[in-house]
N, C-alpha and C. Protein backbone atom coordinates (compact mmCIF):
# COMPACT_ATOMS: atom_id res chain seq x y z
N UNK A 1 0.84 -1.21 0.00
CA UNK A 1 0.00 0.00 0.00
C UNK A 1 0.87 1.26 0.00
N UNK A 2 2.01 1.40 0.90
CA UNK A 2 2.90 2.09 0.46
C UNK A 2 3.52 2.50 -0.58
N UNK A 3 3.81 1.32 -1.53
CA UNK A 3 4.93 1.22 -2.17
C UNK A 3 4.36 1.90 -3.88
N UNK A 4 2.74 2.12 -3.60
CA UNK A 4 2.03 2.82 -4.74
C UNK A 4 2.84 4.40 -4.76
N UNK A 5 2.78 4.50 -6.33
CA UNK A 5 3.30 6.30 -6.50
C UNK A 5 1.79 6.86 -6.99
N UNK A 6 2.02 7.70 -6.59
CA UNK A 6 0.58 9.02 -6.87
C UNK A 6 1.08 10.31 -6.45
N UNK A 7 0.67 11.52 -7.44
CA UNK A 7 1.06 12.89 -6.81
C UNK A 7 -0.09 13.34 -5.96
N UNK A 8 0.05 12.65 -4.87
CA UNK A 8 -0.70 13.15 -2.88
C UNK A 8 -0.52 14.40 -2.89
N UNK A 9 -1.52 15.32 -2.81
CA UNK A 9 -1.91 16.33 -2.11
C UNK A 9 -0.52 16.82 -1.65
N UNK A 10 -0.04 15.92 -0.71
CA UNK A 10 1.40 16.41 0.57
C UNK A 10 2.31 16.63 -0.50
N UNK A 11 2.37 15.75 -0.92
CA UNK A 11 3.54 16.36 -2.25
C UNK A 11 3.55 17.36 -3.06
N UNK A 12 2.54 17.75 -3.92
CA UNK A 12 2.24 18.96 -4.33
C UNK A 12 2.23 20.14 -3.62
N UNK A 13 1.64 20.18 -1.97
CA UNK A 13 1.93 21.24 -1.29
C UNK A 13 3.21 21.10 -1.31
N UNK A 14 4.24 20.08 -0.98
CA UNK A 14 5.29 20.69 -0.11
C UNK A 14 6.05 20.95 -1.80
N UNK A 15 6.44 20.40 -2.90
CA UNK A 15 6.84 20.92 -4.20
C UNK A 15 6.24 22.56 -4.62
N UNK A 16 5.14 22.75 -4.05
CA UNK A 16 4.82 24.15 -4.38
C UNK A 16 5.52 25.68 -3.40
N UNK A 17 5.37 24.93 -2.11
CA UNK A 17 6.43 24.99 -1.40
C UNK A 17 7.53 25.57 -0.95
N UNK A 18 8.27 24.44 -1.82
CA UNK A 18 9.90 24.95 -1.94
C UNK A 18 10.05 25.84 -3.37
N UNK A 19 9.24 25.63 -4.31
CA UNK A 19 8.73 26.64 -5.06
C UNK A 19 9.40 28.07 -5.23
N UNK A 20 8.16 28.29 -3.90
CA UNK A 20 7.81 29.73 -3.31
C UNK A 20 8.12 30.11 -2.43
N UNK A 21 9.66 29.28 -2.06
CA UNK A 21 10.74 29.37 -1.43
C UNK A 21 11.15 29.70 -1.87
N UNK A 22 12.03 29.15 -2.87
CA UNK A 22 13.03 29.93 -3.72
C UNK A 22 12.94 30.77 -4.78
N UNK A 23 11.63 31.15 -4.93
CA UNK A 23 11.58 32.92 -5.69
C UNK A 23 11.18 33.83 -4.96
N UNK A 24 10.91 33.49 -3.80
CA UNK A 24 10.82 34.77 -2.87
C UNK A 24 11.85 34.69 -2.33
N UNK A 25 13.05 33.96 -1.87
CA UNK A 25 14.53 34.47 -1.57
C UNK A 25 15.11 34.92 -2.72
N UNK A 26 14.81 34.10 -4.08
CA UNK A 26 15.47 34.89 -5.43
C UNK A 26 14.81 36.73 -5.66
N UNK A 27 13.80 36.31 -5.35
CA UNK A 27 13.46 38.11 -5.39
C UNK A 27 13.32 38.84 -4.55
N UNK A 28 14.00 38.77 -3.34
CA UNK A 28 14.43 39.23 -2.23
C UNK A 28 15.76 39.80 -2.29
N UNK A 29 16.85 38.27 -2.54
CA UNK A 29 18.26 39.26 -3.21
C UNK A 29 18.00 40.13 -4.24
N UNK A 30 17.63 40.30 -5.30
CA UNK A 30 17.67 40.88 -6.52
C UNK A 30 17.06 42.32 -6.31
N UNK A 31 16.27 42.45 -5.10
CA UNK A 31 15.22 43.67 -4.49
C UNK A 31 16.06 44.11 -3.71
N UNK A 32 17.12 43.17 -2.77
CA UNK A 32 18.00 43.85 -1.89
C UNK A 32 19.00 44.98 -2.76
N UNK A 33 19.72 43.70 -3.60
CA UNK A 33 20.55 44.00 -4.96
C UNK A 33 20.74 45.68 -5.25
N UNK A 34 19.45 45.75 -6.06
CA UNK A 34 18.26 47.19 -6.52
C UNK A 34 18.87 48.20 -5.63
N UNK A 35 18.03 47.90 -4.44
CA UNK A 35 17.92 48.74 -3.50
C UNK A 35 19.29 49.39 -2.97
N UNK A 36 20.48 48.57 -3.01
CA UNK A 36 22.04 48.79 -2.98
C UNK A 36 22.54 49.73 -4.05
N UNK A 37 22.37 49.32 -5.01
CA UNK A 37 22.93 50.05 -6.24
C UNK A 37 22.01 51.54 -6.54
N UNK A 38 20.57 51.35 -6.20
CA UNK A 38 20.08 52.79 -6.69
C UNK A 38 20.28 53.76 -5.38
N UNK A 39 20.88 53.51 -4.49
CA UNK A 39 20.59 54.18 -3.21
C UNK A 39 21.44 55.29 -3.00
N UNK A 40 22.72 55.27 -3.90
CA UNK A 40 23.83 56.44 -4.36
C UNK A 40 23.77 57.76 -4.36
C-alpha cells in the first residue's frame, strides 16, 4: 500500500512549497541587490 506512486496532495503542497521558497529568496536578493545600487 505504500509502495504505490501518486502525486498526494502532501507532495504537491510541499513541491509548491519549496517553489515559493526559492523565488521569494530569489526576489528578495535581486530587491535587496536594486535597492544597494540605486541608493547612491
Amino acid at each position: 500500500m505504500a509502495a504505490e506512486r501518486y502525486p498526494s496532495a502532501v507532495e504537491f503542497f510541499f513541491t509548491a512549497l519549496m517553489i515559493l521558497v526559492v523565488v521569494a529568496s530569489l526576489w528578495f536578493g535581486v530587491y535587496v541587490l536594486y535597492r544597494l545600487y540605486t541608493d547612491n
